[in-house]
Protein backbone atom coordinates (compact mmCIF):
# COMPACT_ATOMS: atom_id res chain seq x y z
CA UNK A 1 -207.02 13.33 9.84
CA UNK A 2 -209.48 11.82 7.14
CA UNK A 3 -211.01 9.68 10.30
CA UNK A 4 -211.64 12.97 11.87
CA UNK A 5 -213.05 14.70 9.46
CA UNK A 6 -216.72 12.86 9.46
CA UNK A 7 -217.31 13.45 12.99
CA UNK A 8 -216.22 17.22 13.36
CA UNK A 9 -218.74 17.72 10.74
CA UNK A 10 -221.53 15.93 12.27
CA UNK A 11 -220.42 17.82 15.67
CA UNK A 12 -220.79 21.27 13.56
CA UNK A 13 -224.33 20.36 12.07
CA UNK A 14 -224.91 20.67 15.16
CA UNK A 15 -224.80 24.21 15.25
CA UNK A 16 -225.30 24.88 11.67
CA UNK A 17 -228.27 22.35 10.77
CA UNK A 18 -226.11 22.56 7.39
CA UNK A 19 -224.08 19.59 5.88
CA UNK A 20 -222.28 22.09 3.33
CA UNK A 21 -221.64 25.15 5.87
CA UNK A 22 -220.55 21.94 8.30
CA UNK A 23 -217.86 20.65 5.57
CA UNK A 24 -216.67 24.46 4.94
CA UNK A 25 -215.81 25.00 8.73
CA UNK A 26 -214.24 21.44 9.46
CA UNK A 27 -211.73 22.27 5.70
CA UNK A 28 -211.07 25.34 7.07
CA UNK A 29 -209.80 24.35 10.32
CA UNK A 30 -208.19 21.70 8.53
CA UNK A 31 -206.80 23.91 6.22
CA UNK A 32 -205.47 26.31 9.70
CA UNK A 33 -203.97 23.37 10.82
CA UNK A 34 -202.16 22.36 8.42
CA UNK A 35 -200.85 25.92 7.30
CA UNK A 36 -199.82 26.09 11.31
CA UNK A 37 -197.99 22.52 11.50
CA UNK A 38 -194.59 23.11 11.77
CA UNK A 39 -195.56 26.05 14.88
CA UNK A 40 -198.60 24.17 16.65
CA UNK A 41 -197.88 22.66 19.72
CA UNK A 42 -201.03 20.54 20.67
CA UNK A 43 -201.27 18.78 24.12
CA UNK A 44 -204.90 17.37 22.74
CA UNK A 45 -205.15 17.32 18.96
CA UNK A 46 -208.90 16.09 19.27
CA UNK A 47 -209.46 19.12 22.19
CA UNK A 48 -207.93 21.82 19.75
CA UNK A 49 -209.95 19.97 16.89
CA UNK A 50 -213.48 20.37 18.47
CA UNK A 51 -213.08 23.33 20.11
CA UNK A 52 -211.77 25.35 16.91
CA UNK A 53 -214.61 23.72 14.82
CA UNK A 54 -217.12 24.56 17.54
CA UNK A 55 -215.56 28.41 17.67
CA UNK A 56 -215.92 28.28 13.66
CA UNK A 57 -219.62 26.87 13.74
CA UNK A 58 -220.70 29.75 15.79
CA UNK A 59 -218.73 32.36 13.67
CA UNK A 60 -221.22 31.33 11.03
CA UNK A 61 -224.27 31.13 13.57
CA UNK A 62 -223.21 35.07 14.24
CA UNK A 63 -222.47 36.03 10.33
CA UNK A 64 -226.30 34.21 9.40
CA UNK A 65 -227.49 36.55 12.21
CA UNK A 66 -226.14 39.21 11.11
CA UNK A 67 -226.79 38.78 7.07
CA UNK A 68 -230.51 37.72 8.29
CA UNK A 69 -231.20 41.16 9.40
CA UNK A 70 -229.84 42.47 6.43
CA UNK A 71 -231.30 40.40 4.17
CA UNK A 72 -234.47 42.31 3.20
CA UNK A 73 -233.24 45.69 2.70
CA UNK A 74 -230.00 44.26 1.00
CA UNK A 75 -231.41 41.94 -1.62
CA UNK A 76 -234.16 44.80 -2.51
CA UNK A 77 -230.83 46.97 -3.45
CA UNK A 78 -228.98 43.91 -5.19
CA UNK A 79 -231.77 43.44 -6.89
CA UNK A 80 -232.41 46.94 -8.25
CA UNK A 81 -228.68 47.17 -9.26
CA UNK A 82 -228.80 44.11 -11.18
CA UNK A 83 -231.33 45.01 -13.40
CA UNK A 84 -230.06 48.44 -13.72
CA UNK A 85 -227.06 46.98 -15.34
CA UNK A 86 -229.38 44.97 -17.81
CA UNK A 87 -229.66 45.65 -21.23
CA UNK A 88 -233.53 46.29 -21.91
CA UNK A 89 -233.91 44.14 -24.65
CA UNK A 90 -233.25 40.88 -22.06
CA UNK A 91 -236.03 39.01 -21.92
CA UNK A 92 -238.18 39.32 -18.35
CA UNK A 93 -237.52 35.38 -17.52
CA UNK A 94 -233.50 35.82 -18.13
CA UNK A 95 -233.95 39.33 -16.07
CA UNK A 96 -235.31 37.06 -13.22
CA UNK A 97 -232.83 34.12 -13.53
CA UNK A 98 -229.87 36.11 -13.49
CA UNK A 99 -230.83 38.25 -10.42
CA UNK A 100 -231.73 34.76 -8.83
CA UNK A 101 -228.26 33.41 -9.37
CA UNK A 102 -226.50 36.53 -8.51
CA UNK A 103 -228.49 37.04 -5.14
CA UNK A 104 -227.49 33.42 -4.48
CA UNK A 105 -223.91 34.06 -5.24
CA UNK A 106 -224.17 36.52 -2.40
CA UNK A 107 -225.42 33.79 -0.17
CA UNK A 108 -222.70 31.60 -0.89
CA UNK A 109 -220.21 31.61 2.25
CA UNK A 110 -217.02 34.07 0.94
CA UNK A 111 -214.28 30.74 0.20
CA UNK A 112 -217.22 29.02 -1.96
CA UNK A 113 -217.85 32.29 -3.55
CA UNK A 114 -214.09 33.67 -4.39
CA UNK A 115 -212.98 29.73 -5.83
CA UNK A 116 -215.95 30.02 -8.33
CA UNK A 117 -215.13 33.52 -9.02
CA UNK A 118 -211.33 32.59 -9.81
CA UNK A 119 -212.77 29.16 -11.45
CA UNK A 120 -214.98 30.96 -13.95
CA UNK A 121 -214.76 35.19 -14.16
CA UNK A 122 -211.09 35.03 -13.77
CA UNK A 123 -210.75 31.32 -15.49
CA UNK A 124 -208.06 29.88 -13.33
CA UNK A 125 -206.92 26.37 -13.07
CA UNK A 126 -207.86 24.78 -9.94
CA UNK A 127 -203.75 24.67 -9.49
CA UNK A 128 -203.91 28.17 -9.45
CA UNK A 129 -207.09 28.27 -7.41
CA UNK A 130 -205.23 26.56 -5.23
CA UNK A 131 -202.33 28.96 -4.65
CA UNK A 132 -204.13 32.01 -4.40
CA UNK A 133 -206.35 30.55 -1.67
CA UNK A 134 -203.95 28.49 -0.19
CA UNK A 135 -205.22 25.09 -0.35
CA UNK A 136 -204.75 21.97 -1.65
CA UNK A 137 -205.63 21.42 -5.56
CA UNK A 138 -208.13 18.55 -4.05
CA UNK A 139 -209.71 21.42 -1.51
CA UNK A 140 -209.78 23.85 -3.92
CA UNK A 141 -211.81 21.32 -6.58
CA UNK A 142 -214.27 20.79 -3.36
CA UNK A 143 -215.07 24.45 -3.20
CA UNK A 144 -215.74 24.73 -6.75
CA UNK A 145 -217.86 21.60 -6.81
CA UNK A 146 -220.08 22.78 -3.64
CA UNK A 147 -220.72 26.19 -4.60
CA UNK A 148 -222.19 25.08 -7.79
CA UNK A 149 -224.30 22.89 -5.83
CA UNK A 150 -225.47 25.10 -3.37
CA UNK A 151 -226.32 27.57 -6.63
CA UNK A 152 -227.89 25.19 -8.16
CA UNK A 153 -230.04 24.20 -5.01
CA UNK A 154 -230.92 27.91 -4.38
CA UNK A 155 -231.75 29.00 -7.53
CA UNK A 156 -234.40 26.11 -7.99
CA UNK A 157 -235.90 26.45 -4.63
CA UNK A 158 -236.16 30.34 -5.45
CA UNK A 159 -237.63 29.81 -8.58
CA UNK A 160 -240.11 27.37 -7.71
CA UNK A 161 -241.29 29.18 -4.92
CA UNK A 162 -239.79 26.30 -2.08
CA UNK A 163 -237.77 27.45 1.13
């Protein structure tokens, strides 16, 4: 499967024009697959393989559409909650950092966003992690690892004014 897994990405950036959302649809499937093994009857493993990862791609084409339109409305009312829930005596700059980071938790796709959750609010092992998502400890790790990424990539194009 690791031979696979390069080139079912690079099919779904495709559709996605994102490395990261790429990766998350290929695990997934990956992570279908394997939970389905002993019940899957395949005549074309690499047929089931790109059609499932192109059905998954466009999932996230239609859930970007959808959040897209959203987007405005939504992050003016995240927003406005967030700082409700501030102490006033926060400075302004650590008022605008943590709204950044907690709009682009919201961005994060919902596996990236739940790991971290478990990973640091709920301060889980990534064996544990694991289990409750069902993945592998290895997956798991991967989730953890790209969320923080994509945070960290989102947060400093936000607050340097890039997109």
């Amino acid at each position: 499967m690791r031979e696979r897994f390069t080139p079912l990405v690079v099919f779904a950036i495709g559709f996605l024009d994102d490395r990261l959302a790429a990766e998350d649809v290929v695990q997934d499937i990956f992570t279908r697959l394997w939970a389905q093994r002993e019940s899957l009857q395949l005549s074309s493993l690499s047929s089931y393989l790109y059609g499932a990862v192109r059905n998954g791609a466009l999932d996230v084409v239609r859930q970007r559409a959808i959040r897209k339109r959203l987007e405005g409305p939504l992050q003016t009312a995240i927003t406005a909650e967030l700082e409700a829930r501030l102490p006033g005596d926060v400075p302004e700059e650590d008022r605008e950092r943590f709204v950044r980071v907690q709009v682009a938790l919201q961005r994060l796709p919902e596996r990236r966003r739940s790991a971290l959750r478990l990973r640091y609010e709920q301060e889980l092992s990534y064996d544990e992690i694991a289990v409750v998502l069902g993945l592998s400890v290895g997956a798991a790790q991967q989730l953890v690892f790209h969320a923080i990424r994509a945070l960290r990539r989102s947060v400093e194009l936000d607050e340097f004014g890039a997109r």
